[in-house]
N, C-alpha and C. Protein backbone atom coordinates (compact mmCIF):
# COMPACT_ATOMS: atom_id res chain seq x y z
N UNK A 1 0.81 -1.21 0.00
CA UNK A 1 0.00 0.00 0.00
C UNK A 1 0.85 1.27 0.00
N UNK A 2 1.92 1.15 0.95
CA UNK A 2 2.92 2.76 0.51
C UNK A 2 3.01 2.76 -1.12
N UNK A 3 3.26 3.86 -1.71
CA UNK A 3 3.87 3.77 -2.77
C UNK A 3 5.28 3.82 -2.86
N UNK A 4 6.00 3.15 -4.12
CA UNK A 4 7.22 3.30 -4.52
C UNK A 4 7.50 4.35 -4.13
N UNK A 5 9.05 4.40 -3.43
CA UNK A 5 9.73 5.40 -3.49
C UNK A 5 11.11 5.06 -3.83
N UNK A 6 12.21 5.42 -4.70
CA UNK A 6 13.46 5.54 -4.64
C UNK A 6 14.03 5.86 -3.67
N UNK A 7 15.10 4.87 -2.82
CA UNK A 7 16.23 4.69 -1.96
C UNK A 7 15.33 5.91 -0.50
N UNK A 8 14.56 5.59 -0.01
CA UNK A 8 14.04 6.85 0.96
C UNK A 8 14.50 6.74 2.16
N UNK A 9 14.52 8.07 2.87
CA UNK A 9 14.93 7.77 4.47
C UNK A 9 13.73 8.09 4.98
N UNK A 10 13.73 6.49 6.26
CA UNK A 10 12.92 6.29 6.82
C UNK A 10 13.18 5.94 8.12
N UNK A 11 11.90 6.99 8.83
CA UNK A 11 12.30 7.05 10.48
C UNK A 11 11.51 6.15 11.13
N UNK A 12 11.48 4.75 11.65
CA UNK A 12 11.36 3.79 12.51
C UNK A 12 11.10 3.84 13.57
N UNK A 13 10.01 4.78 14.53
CA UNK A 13 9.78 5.04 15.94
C UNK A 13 9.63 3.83 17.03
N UNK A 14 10.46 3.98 17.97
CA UNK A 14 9.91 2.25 18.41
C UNK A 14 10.79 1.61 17.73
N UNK A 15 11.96 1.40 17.45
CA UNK A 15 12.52 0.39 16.84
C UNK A 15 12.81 -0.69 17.20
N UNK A 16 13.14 -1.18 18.98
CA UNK A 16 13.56 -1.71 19.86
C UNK A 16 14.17 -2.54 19.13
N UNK A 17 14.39 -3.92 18.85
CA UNK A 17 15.39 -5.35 18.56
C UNK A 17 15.86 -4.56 17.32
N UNK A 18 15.15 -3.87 16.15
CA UNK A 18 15.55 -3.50 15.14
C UNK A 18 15.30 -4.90 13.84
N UNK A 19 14.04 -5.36 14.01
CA UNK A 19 14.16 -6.72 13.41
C UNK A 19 13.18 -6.11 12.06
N UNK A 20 11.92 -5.02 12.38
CA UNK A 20 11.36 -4.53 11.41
C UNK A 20 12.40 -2.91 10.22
N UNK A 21 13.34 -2.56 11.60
CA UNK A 21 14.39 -1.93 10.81
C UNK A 21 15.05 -2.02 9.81
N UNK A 22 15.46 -3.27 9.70
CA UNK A 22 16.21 -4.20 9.13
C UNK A 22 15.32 -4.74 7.76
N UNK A 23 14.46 -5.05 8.05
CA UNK A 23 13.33 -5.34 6.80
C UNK A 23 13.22 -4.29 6.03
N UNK A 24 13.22 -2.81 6.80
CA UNK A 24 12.69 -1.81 6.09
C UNK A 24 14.01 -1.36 5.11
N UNK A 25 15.03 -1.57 5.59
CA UNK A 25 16.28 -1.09 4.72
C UNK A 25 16.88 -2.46 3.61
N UNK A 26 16.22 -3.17 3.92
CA UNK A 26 16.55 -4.38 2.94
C UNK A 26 15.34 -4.06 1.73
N UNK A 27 14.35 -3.81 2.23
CA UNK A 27 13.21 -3.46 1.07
C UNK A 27 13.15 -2.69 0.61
N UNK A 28 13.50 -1.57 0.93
CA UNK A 28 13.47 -0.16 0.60
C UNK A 28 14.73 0.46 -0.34
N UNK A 29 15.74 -0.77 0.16
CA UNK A 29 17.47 -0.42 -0.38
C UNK A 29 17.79 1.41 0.19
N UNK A 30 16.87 1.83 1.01
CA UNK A 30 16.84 3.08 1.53
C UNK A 30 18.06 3.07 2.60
N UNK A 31 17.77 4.43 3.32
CA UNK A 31 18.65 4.64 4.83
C UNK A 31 17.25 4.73 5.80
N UNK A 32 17.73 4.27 7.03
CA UNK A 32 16.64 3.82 7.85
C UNK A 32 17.56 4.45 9.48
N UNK A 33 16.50 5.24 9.97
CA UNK A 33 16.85 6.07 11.58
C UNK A 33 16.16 5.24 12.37
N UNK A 34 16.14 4.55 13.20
CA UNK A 34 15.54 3.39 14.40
C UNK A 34 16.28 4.36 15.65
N UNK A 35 14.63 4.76 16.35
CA UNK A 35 14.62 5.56 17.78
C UNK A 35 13.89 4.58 18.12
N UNK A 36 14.33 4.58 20.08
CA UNK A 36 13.88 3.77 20.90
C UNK A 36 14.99 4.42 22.26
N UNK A 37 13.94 4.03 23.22
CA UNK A 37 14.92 4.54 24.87
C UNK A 37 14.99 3.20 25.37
N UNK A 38 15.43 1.88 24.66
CA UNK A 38 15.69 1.23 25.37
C UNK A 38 17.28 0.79 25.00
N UNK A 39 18.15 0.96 25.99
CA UNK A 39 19.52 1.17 25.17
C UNK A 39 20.08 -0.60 25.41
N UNK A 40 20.11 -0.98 26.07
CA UNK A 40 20.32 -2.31 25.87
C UNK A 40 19.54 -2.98 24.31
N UNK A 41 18.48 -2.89 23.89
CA UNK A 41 17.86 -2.98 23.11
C UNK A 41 18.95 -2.56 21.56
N UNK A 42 19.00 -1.51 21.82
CA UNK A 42 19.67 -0.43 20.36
C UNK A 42 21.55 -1.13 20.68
N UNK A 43 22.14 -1.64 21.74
CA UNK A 43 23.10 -1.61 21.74
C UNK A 43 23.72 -3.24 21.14
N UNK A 44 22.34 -4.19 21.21
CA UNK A 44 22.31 -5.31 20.10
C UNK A 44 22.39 -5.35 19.27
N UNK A 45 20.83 -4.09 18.76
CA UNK A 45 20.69 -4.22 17.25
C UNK A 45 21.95 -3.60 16.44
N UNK A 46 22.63 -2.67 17.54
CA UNK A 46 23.69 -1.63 16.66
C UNK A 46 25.06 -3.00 16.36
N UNK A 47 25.57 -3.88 16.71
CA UNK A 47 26.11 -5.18 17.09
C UNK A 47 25.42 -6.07 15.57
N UNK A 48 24.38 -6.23 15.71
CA UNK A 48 23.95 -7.22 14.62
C UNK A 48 23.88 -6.03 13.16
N UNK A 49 23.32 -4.71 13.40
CA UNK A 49 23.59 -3.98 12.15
C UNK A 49 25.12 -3.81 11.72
N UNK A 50 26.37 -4.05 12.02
CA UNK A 50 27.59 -4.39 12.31
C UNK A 50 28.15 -5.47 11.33
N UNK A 51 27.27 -6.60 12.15
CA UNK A 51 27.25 -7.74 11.48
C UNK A 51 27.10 -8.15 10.27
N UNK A 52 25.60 -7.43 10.22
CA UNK A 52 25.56 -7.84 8.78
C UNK A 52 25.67 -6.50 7.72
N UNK A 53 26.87 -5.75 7.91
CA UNK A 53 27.41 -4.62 7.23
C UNK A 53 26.40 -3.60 6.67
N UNK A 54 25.39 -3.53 7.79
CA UNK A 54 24.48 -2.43 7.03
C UNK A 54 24.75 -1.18 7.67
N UNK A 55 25.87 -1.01 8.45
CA UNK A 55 25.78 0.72 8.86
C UNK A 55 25.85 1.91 7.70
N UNK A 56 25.95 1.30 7.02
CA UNK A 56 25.85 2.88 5.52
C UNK A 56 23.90 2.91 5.56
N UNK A 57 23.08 2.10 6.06
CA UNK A 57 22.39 2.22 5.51
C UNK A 57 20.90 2.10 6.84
N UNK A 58 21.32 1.52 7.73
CA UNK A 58 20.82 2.00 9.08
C UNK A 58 21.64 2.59 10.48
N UNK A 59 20.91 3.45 11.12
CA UNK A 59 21.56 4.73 12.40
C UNK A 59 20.51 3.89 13.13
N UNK A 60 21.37 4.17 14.27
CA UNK A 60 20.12 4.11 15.76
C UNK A 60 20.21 5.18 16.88
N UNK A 61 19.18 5.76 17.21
CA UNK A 61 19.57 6.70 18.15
C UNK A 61 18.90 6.47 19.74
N UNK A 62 19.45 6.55 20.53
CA UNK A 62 18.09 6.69 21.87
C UNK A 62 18.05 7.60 22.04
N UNK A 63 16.33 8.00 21.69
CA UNK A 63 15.62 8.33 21.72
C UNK A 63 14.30 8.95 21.91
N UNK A 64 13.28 9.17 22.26
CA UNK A 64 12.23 9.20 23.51
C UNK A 64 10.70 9.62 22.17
N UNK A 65 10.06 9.08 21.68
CA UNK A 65 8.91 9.56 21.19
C UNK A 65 8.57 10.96 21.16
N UNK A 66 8.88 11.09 22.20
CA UNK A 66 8.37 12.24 22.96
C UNK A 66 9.20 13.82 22.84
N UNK A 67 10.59 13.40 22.39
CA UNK A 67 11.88 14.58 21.83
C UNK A 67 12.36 14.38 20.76
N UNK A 68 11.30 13.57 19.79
CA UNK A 68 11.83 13.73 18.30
C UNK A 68 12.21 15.17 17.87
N UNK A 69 13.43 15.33 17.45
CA UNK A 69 13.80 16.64 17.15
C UNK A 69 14.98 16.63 15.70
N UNK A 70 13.96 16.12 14.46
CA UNK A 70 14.62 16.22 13.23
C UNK A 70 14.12 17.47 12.79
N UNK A 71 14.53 17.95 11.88
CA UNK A 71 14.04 18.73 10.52
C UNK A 71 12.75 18.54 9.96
N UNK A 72 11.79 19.59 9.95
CA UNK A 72 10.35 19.25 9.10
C UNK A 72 11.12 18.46 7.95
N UNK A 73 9.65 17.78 7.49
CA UNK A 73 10.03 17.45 6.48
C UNK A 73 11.41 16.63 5.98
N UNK A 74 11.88 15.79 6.70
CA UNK A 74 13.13 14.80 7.17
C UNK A 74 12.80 13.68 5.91
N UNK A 75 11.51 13.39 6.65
CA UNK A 75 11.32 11.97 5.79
C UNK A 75 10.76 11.29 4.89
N UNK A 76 10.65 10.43 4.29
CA UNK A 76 9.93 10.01 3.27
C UNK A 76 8.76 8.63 3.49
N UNK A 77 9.06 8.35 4.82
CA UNK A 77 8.12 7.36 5.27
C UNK A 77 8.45 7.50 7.06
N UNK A 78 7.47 7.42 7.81
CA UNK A 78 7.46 7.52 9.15
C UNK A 78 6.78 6.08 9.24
N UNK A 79 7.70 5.13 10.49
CA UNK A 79 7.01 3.48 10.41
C UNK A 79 7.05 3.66 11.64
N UNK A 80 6.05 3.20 12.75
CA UNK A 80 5.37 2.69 14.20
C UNK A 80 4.89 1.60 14.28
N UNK A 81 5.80 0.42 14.49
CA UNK A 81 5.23 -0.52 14.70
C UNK A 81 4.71 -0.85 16.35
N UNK A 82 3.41 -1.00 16.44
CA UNK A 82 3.35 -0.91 17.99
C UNK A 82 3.78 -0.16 19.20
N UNK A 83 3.99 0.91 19.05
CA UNK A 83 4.86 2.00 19.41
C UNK A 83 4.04 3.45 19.54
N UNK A 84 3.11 3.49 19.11
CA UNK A 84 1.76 5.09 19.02
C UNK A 84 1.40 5.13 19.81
N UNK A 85 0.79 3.98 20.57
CA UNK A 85 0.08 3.74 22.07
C UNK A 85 1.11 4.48 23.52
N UNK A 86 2.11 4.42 23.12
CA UNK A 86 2.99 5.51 24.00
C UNK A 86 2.10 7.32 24.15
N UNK A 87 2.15 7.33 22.95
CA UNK A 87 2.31 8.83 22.95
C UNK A 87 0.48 9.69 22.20
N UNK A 88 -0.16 8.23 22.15
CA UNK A 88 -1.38 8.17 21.78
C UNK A 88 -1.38 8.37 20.03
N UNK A 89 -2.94 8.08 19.61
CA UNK A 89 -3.03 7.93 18.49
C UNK A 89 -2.47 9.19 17.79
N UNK A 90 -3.76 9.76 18.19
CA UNK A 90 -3.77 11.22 17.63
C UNK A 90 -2.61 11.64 18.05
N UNK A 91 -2.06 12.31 19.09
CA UNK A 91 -0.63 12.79 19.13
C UNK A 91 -0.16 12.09 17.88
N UNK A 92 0.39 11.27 17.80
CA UNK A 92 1.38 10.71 16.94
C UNK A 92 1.16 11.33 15.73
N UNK A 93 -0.36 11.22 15.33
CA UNK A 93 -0.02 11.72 14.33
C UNK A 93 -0.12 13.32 13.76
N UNK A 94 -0.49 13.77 14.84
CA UNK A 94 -0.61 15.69 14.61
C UNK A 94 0.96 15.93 14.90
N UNK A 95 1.81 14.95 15.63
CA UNK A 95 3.18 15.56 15.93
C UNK A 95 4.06 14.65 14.40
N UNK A 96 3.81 13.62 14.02
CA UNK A 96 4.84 13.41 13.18
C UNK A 96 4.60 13.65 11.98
N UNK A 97 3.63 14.55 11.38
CA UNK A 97 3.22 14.45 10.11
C UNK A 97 4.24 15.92 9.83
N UNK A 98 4.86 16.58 9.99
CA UNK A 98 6.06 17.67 10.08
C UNK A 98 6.63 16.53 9.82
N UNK A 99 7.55 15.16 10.34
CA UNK A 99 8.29 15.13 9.87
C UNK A 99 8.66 14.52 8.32
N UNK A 100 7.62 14.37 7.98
CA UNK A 100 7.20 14.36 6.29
C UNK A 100 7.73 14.88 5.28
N UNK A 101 8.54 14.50 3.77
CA UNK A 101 8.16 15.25 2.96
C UNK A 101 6.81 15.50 2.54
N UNK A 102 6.87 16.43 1.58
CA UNK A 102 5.01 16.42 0.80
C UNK A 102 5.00 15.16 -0.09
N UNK A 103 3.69 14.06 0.84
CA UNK A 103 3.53 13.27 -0.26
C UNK A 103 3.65 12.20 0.79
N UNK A 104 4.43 12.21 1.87
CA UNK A 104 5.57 11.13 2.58
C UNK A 104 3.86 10.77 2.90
N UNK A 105 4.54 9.16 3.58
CA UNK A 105 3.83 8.42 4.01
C UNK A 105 4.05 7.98 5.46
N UNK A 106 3.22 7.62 6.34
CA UNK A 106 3.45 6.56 7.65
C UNK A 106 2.66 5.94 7.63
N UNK A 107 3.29 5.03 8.35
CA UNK A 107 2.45 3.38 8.49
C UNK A 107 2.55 3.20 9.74
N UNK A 108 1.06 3.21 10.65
CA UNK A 108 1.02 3.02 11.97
C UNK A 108 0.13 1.47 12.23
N UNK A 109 0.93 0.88 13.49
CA UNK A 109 0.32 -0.87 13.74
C UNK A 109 0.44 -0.34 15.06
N UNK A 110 -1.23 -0.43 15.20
CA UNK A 110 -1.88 -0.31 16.20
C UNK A 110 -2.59 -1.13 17.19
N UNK A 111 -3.08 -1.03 18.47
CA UNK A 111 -4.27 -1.61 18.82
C UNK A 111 -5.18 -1.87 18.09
N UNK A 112 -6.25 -3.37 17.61
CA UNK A 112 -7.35 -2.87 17.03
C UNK A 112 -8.37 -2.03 18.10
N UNK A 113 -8.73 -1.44 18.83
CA UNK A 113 -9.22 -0.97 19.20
C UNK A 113 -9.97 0.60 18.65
N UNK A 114 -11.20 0.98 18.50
CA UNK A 114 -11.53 2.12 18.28
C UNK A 114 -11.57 2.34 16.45
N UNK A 115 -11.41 1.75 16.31
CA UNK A 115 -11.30 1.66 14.10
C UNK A 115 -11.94 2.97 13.77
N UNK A 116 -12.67 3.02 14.08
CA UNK A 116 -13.70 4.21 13.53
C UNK A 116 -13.24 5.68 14.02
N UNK A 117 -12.83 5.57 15.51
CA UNK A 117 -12.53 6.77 15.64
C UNK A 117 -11.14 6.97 15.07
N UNK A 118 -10.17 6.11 14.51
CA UNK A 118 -8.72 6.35 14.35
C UNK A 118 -9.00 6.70 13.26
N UNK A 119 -10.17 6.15 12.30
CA UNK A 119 -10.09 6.55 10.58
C UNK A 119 -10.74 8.22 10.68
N UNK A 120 -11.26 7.94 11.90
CA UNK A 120 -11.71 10.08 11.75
C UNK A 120 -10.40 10.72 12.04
N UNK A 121 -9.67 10.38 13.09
CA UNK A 121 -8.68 10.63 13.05
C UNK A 121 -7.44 11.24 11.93
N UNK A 122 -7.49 9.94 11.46
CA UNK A 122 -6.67 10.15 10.53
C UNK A 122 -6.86 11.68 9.31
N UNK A 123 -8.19 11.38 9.06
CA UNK A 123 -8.88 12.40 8.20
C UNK A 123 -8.56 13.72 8.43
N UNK A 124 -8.87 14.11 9.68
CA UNK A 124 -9.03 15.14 10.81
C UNK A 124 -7.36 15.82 10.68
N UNK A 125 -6.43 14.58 11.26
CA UNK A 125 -4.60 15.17 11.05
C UNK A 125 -4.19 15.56 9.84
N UNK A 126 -5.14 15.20 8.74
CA UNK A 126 -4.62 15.58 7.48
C UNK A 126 -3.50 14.67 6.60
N UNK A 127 -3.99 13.53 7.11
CA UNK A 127 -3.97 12.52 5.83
C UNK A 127 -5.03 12.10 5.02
N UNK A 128 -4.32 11.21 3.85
CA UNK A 128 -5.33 10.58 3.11
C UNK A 128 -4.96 8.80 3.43
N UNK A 129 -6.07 8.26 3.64
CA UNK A 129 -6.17 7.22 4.51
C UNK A 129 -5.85 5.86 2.57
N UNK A 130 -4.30 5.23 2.90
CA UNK A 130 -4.39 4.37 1.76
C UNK A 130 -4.75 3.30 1.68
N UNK A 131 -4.93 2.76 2.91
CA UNK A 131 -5.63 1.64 3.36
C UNK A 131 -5.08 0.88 4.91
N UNK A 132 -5.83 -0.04 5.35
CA UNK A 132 -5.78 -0.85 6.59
C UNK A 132 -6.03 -2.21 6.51
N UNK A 133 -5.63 -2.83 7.79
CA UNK A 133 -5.93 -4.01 7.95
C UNK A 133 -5.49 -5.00 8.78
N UNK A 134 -6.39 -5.88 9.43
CA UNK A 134 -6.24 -6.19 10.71
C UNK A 134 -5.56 -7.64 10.72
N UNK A 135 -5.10 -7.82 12.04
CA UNK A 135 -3.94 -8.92 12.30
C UNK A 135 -5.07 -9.67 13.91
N UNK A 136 -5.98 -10.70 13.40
CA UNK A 136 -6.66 -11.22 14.72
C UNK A 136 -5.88 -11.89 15.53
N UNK A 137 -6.22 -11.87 17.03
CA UNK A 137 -5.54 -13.20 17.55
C UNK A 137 -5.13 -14.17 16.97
N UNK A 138 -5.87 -14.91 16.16
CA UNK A 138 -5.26 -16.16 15.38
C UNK A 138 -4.08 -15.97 14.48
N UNK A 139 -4.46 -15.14 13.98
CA UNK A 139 -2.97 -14.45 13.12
C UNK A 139 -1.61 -14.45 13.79
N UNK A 140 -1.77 -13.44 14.95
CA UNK A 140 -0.67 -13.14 16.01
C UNK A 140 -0.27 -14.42 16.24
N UNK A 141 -1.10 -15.70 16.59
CA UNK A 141 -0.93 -17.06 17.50
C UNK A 141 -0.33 -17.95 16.30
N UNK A 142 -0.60 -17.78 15.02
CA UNK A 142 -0.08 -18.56 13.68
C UNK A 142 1.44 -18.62 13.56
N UNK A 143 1.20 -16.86 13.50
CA UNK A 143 2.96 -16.19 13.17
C UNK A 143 3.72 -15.75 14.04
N UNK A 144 3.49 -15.66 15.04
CA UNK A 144 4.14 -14.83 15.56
C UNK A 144 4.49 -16.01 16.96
N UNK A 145 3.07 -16.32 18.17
CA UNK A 145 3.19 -16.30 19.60
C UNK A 145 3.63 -18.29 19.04
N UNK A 146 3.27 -18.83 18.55
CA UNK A 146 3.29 -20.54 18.12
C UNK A 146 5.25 -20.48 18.03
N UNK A 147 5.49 -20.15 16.98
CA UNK A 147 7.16 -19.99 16.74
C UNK A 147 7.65 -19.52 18.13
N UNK A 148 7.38 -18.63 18.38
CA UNK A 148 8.56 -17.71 19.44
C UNK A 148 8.43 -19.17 20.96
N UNK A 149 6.82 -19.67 21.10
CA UNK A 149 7.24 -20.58 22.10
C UNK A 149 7.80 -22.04 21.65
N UNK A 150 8.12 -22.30 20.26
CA UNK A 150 8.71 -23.19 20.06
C UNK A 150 10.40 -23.31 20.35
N UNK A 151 10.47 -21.94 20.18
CA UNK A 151 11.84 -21.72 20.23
C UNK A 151 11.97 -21.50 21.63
N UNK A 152 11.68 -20.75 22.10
CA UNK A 152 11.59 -20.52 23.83
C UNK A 152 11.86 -21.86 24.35
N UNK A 153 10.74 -23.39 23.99
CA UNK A 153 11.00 -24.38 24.76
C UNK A 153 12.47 -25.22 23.98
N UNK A 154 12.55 -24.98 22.81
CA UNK A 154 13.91 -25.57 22.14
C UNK A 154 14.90 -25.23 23.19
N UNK A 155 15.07 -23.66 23.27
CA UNK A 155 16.58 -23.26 23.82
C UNK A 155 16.36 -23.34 25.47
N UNK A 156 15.44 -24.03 25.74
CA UNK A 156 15.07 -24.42 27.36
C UNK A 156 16.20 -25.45 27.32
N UNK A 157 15.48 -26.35 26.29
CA UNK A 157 16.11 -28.15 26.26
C UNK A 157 17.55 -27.78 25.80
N UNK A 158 18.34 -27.05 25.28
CA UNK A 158 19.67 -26.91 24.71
C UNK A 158 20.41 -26.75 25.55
N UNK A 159 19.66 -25.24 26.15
CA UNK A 159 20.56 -24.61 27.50
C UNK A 159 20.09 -24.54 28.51
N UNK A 160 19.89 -25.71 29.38
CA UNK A 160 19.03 -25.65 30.82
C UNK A 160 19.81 -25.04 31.63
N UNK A 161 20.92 -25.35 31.49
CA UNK A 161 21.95 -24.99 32.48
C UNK A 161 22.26 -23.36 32.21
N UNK A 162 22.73 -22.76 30.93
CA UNK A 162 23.20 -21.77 30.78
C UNK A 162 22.16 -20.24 31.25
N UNK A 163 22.63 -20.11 32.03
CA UNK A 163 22.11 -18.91 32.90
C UNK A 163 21.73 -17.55 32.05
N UNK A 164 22.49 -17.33 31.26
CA UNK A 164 23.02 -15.66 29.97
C UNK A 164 21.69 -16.56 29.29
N UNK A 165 21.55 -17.36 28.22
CA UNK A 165 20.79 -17.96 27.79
C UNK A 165 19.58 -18.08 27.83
N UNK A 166 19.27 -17.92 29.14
CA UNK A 166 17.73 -18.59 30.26
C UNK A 166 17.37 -16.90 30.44
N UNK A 167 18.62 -16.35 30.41
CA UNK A 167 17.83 -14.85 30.93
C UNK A 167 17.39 -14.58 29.54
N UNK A 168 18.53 -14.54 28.55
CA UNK A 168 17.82 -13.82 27.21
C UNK A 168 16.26 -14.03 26.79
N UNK A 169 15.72 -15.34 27.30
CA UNK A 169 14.57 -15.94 26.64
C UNK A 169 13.51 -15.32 27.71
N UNK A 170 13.53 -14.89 28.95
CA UNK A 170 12.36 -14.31 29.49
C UNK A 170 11.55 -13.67 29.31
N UNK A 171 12.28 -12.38 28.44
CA UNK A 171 11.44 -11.41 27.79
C UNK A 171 10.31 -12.10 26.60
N UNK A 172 10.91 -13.09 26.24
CA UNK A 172 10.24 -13.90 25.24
C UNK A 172 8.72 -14.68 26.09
N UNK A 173 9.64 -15.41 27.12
CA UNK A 173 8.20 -15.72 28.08
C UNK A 173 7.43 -15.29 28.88
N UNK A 174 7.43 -13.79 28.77
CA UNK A 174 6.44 -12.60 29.45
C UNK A 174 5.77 -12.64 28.50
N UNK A 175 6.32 -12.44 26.94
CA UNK A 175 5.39 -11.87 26.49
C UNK A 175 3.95 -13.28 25.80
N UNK A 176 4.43 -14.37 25.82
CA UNK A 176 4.05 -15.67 25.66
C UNK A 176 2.83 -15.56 26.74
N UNK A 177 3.21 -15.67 28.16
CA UNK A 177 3.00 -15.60 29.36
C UNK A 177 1.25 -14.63 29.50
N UNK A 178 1.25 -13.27 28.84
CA UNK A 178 0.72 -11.88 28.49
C UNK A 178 -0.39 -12.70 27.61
N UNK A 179 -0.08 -13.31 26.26
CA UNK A 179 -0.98 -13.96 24.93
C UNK A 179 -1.83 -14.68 25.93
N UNK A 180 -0.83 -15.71 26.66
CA UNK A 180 -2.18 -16.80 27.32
C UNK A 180 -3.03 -16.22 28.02
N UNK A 181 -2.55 -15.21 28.90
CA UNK A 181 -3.35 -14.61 29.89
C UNK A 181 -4.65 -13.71 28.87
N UNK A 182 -4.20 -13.15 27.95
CA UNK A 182 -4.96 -12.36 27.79
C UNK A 182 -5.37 -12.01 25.77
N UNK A 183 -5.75 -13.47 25.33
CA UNK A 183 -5.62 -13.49 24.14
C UNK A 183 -5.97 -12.33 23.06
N UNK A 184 -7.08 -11.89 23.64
CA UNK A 184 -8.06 -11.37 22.82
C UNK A 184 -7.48 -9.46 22.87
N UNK A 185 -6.43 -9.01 23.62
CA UNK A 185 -5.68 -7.90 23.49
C UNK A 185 -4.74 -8.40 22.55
N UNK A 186 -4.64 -9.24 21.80
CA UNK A 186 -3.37 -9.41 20.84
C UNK A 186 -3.96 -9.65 19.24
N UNK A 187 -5.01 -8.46 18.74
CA UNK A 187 -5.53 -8.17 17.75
C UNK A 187 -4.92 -6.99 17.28
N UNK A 188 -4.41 -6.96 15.98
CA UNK A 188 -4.37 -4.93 15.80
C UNK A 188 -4.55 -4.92 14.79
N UNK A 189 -3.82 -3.79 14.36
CA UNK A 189 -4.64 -3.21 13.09
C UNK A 189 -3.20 -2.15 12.46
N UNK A 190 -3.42 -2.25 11.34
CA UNK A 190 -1.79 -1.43 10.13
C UNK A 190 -2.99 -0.33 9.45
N UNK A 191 -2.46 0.56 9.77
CA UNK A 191 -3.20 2.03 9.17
C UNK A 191 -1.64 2.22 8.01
N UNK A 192 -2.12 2.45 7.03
CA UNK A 192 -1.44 3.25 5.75
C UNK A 192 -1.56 4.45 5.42
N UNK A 193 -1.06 5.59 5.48
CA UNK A 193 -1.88 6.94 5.23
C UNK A 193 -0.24 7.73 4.66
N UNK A 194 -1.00 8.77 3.53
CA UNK A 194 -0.11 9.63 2.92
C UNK A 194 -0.30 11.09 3.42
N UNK A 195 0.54 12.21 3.88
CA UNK A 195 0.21 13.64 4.01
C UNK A 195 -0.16 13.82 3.12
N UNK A 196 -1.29 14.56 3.11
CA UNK A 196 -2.42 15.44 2.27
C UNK A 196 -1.27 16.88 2.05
């Protein structure tokens, strides 16, 4: 749904692991800015962007939602994956649509919650809405929560013993932990929208 753009820079709010960062600069063949305040987080991904020799082509900064302080008009795509709910819908988008060229696009993945009022929303901040579409529990539980606890119980059985190991995977089984408890919050929704 974005449209084509040639090689664009694109600002990544919320970047944390940097795993959708990474997608975005492989697809895009663009340069890609990944903000996030979690510095353990950025001090991996900056390690694996390293790795696999993409620093010409992704930055990471910490960051805060909340003190974005580029240049109007910076970017050519603004991406939030799960990350708006910080700083709310609307904020997000009456504050990041400055950092836009004319034309630019963001792509916000949201709560499904509220559909109707986010598409007034959207209208209201002064986009044009390119399309949406939702990700149900079952979806999330297909792709996403099924794999991550397969692997979770794999590297149980590998590394019972290894302590560094057992810690890395917790964050993994909170959030596992969160799905069971509470399935039906793990629905959302991908808004597409261009500045008007």
């Amino acid at each position: 749904m974005v449209p084509k753009m040639d090689r664009p820079l694109i600002l990544d709010i919320g970047c944390g692991s940097g795993v959708s960062t990474q997608e975005l600069a492989r697809l895009s063949q663009g340069k890609v800015i990944g903000i996030d305040i979690d510095q353990s987080a950025l001090d991996k991904f900056t390690k694996r962007i390293k790795g696999a020799g993409l620093t010409h082509q992704i930055q990471v900064i910490n960051c805060s939602m909340f003190d974005i302080d580029f240049p109007d008009e910076s970017f050519d795509l603004v991406w939030a994956e799960g990350s708006i709910y910080a700083i709310s819908f609307e904020r997000g988008l009456q504050e990041w649509k400055q950092l836009l060229k004319p034309g630019g696009s963001i792509v916000v993945h949201d709560e499904q919650g509220n559909i109707k009022d986010k598409l007034e929303q959207i209208s209201n901040c002064g986009y044009e809405l390119l399309g949406y579409f939702t990700l149900s529990k079952e979806t999330w539980w297909t792709e996403y929560f099924a794999p991550l606890e397969k692997l979770v119980n794999e590297t149980r059985t590998k590394h019972p013993h290894n302590q560094s190991v057992l810690e890395e995977i917790q964050q993994a089984q909170a959030e596992l932990d969160i799905y069971g408890k509470y399935p039906e919050r793990n629905s959302s929704v991908c808004f597409v929208m261009k500045k008007k």
